[in-house]
C-alpha atoms as a PDB file:
ATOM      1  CA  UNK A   1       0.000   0.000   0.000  1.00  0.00           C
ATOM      2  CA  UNK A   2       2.683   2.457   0.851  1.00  0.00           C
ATOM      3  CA  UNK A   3       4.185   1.997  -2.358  1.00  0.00           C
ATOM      4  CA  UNK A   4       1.088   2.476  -4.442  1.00  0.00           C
ATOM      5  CA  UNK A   5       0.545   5.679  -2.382  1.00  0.00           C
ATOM      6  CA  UNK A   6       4.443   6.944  -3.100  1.00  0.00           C
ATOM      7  CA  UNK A   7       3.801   5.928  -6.759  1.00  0.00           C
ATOM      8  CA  UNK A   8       0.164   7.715  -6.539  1.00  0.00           C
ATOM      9  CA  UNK A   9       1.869  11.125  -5.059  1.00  0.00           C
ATOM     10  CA  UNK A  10       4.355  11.574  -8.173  1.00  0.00           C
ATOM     11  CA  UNK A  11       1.130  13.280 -10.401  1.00  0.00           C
ATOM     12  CA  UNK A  12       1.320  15.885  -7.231  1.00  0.00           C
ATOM     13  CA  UNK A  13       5.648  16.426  -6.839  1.00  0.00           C
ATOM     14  CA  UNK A  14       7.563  18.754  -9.078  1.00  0.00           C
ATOM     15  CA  UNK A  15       9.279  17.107 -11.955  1.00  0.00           C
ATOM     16  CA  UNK A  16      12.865  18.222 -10.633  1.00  0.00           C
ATOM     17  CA  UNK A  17      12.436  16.482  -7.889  1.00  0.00           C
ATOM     18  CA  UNK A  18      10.986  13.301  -9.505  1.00  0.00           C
ATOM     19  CA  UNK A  19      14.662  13.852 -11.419  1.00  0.00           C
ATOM     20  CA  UNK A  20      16.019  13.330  -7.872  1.00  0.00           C
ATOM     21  CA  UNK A  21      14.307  10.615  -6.607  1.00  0.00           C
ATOM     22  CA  UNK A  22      14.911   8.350  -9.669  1.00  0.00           C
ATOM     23  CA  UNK A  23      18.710   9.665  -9.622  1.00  0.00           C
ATOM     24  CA  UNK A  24      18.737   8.281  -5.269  1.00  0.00           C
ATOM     25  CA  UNK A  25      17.098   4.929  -6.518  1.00  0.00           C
ATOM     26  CA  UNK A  26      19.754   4.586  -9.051  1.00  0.00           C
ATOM     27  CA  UNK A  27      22.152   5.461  -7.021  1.00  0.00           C
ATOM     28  CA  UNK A  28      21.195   3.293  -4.134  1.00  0.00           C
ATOM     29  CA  UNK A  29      21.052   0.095  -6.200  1.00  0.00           C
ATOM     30  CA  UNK A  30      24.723   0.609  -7.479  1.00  0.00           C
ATOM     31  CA  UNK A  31      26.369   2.228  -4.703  1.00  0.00           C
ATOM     32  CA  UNK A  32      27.187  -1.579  -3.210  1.00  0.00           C
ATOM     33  CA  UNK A  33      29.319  -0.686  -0.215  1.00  0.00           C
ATOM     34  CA  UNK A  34      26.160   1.489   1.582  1.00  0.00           C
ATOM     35  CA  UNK A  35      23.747  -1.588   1.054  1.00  0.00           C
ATOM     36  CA  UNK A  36      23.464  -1.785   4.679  1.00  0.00           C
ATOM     37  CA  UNK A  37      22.456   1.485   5.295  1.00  0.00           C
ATOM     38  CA  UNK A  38      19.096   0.851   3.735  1.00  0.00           C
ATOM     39  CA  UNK A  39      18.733  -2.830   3.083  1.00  0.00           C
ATOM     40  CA  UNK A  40      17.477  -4.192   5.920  1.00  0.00           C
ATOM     41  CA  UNK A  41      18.386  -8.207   4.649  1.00  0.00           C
ATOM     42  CA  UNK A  42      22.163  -6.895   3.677  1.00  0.00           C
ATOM     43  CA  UNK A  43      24.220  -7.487   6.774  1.00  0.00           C
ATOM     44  CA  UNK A  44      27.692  -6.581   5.134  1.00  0.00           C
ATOM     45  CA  UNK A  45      28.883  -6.000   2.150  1.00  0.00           C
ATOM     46  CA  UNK A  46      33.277  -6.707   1.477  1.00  0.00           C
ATOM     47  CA  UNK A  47      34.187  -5.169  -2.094  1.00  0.00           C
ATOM     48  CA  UNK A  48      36.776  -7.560  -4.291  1.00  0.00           C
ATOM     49  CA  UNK A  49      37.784  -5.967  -7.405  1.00  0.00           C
ATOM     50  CA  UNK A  50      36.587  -2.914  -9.459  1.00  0.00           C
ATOM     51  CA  UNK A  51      36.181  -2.363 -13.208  1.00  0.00           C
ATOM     52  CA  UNK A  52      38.249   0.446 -14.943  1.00  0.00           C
ATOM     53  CA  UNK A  53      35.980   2.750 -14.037  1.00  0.00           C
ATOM     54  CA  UNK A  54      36.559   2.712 -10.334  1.00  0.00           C
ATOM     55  CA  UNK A  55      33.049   0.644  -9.953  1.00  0.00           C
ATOM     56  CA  UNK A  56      32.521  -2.500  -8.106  1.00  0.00           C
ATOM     57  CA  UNK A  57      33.305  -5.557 -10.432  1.00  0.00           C
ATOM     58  CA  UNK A  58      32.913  -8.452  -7.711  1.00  0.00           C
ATOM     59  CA  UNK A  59      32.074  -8.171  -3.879  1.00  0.00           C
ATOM     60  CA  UNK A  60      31.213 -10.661  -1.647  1.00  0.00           C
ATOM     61  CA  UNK A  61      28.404  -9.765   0.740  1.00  0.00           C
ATOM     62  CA  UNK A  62      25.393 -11.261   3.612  1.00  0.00           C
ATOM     63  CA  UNK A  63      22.033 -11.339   3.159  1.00  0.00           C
ATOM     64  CA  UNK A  64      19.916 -12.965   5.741  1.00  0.00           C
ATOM     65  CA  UNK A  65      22.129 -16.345   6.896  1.00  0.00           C
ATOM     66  CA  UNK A  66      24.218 -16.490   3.322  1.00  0.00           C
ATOM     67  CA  UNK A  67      26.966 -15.386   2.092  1.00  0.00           C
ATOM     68  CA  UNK A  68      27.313 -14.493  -1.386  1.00  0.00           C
ATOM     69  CA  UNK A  69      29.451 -13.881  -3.924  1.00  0.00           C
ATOM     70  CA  UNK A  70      28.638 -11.775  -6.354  1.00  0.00           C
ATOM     71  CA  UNK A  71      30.025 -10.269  -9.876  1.00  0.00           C
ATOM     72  CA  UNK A  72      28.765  -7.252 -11.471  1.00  0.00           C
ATOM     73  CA  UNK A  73      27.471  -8.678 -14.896  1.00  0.00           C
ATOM     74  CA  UNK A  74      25.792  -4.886 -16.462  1.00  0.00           C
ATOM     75  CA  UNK A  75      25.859  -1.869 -15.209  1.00  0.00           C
ATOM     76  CA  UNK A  76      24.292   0.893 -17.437  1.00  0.00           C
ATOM     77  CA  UNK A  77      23.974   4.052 -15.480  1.00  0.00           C
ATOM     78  CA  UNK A  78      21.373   5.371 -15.034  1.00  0.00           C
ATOM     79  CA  UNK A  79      18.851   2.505 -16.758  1.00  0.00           C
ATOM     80  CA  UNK A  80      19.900  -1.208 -15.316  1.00  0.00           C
ATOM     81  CA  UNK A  81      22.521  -2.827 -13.107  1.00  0.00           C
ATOM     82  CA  UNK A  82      22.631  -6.811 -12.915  1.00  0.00           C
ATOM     83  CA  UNK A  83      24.570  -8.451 -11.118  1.00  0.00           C
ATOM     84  CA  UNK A  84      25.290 -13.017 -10.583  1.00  0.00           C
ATOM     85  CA  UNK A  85      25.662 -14.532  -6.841  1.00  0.00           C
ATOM     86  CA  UNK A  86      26.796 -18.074  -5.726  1.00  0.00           C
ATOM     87  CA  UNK A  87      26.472 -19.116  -2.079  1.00  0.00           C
ATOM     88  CA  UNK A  88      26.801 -22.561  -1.751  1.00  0.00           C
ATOM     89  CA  UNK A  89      23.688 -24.735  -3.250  1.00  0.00           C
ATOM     90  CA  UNK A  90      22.708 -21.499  -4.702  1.00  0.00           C
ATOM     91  CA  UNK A  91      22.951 -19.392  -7.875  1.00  0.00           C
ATOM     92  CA  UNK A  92      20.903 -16.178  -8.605  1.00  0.00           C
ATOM     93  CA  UNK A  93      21.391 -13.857 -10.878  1.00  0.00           C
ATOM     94  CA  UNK A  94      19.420 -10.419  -9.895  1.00  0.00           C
ATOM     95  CA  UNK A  95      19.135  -7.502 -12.362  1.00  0.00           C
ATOM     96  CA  UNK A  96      17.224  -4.186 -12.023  1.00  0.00           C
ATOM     97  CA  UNK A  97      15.625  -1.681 -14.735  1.00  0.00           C
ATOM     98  CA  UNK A  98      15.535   2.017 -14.097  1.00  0.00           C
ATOM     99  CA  UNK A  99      13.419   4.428 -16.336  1.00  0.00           C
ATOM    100  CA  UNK A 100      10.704   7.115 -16.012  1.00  0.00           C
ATOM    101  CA  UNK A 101       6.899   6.330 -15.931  1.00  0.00           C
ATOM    102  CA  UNK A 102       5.121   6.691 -19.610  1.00  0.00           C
ATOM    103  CA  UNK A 103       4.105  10.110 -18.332  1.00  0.00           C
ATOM    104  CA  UNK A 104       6.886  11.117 -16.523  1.00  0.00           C
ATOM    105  CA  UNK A 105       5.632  12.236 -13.375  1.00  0.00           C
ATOM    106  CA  UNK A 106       7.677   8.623 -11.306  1.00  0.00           C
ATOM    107  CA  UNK A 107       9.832   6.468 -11.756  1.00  0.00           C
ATOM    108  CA  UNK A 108       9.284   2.620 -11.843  1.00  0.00           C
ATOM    109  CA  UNK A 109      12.349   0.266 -10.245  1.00  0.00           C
ATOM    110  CA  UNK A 110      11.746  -3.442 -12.165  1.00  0.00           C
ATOM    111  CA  UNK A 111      13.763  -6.329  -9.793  1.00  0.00           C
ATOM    112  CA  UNK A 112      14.050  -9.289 -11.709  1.00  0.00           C
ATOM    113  CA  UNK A 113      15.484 -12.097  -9.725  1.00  0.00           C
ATOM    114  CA  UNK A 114      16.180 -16.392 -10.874  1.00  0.00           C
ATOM    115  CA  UNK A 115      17.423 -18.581  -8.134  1.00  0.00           C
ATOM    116  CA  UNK A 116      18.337 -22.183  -9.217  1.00  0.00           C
ATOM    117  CA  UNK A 117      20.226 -24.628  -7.145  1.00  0.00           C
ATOM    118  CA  UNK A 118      19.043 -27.530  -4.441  1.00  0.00           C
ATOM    119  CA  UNK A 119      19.098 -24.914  -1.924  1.00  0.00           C
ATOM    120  CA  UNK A 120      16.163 -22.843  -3.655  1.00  0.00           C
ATOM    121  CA  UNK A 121      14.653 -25.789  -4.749  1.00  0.00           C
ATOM    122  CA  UNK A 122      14.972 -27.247  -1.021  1.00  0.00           C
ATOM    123  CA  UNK A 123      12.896 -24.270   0.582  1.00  0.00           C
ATOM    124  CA  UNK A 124      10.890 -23.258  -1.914  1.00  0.00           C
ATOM    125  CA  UNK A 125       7.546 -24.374  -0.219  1.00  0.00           C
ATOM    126  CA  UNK A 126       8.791 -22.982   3.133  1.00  0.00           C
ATOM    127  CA  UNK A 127      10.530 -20.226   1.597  1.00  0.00           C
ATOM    128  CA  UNK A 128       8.135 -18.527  -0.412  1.00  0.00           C
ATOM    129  CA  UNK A 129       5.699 -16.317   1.258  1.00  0.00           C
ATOM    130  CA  UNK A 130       9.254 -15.232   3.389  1.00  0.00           C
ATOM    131  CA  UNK A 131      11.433 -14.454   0.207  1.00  0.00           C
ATOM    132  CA  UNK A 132       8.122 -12.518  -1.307  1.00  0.00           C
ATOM    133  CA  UNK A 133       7.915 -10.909   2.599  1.00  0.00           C
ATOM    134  CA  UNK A 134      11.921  -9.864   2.238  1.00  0.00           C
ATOM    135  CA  UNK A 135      11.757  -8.839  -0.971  1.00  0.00           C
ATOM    136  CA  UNK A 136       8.582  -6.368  -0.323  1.00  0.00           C
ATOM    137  CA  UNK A 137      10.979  -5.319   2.637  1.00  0.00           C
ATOM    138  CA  UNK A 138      13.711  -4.068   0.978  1.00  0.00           C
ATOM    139  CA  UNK A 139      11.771  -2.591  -1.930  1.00  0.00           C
ATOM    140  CA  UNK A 140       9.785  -0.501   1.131  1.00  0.00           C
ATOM    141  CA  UNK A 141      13.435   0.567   2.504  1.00  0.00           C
ATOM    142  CA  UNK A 142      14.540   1.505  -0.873  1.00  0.00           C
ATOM    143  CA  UNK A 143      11.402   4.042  -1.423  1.00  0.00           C
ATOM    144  CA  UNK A 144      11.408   5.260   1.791  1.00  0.00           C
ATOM    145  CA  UNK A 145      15.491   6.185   1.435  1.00  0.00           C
ATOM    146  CA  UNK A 146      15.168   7.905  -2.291  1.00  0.00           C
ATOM    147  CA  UNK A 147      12.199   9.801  -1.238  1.00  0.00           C
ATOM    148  CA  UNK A 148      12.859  10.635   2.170  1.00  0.00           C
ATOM    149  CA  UNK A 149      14.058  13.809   3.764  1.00  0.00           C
ATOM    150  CA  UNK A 150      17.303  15.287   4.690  1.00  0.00           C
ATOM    151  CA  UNK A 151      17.886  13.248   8.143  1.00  0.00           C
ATOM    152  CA  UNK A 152      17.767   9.772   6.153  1.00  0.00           C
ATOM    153  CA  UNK A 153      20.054  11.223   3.520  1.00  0.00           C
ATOM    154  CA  UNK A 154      22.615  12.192   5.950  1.00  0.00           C
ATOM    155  CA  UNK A 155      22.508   8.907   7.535  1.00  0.00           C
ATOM    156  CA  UNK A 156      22.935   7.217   4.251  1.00  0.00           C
ATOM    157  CA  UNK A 157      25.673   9.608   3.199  1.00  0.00           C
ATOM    158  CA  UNK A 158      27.475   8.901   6.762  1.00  0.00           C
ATOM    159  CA  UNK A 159      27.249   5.392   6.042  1.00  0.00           C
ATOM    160  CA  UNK A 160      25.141   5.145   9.115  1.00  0.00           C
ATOM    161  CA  UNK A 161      22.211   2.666   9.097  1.00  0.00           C
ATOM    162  CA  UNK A 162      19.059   3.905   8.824  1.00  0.00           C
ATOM    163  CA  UNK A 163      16.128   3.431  11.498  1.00  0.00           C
END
C-alpha cells in the first residue's frame, strides 16, 4: 500500500524532484558498499575488485544467513545494473531496470530475480511467502530512502544505518 501511495503522489511532486528521486534509486542500487544502510536483509557487504571505471566488479556480501558472492554482470547508469551470486547450493542472478513512468511524473524500479540450485529448490515451499515478505521489505526501505528527507540522507551519506 505504501508503495502504491508513493507511486500515486508523483502526479502531485515537481518534476525536478521526480529527477532526484529516480537519480537516489539509481544510485542506491549501485552504490554496493552502503547496502546496509538501507537494506534491511544486507548485513555486510566486502568489495573484491573494481572495473576500470573505479566501480565495483565483484564483492562478496550477507544477506539474511548467506553469504554471497557476487560479480557485477551490467551496469548501465542510469537505466539497469545486474549483477550473478553463488552461495553454496545457490545461484541467482538479480538484475534491475531504471526508467521514467510513460508520463513522466515517477519512476518505476523493475527487480528481476532467478534462483536455481538444491538450496532454492529445497525451501521453496517454506521459503516462499518469506522471500516474497523480504523482498517487499527491501523494496519498502529503498522508497522510503530515495524519497525521504534530509535526516535519512545524511545517515545514508554517513554510512550510518538507517532506522
Amino acid at each position: 500500500m505504501r508503495n502504491k501511495l508513493l507511486a500515486a503522489s508523483g502526479r502531485f511532486m515537481p518534476r525536478e524532484w521526480l529527477a532526484r528521486v529516480g537519480a537516489r534509486l539509481r544510485d542506491l542500487l549501485t552504490d554496493i558498499e552502503r547496502w546496509p544502510s538501507w537494506f534491511r536483509a544486507c548485513k555486510w557487504v566486502r568489495l573484491e575488485t573494481t572495473d576500470s571505471a573505479a566501480r565495483p566488479a565483484s564483492f562478496r556480501w550477507k544477506a539474511h544467513p548467506i553469504a554471497l558472492r557476487s560479480t557485477v554482470v551490467a551496469t548501465n547508469r542510469p537505466h539497469s545494473f545486474a549483477f550473478l551470486a553463488d552461495a553454496r547450493g545457490l545461484h541467482a542472478e538479480h538484475a534491475f531496470q531504471i526508467r521514467p513512468t510513460a508520463d513522466g511524473t515517477g519512476t518505476v524500479v523493475v527487480s528481476h530475480e532467478t534462483q536455481v540450485g538444491p538450496l532454492p529448490r529445497f525451501g521453496r515451499a517454506y521459503l516462499a511467502p518469506r522471500l516474497r515478505k523480504s523482498n517487499q521489505a527491501w523494496l519498502d526501505d529503498l522508497a522510503r530512502v530515495a524519497s525521504g528527507g534530509a535526516a535519512t540522507r545524511a545517515r545514508l551519506e554517513a554510512g550510518s544505518p538507517s532506522s
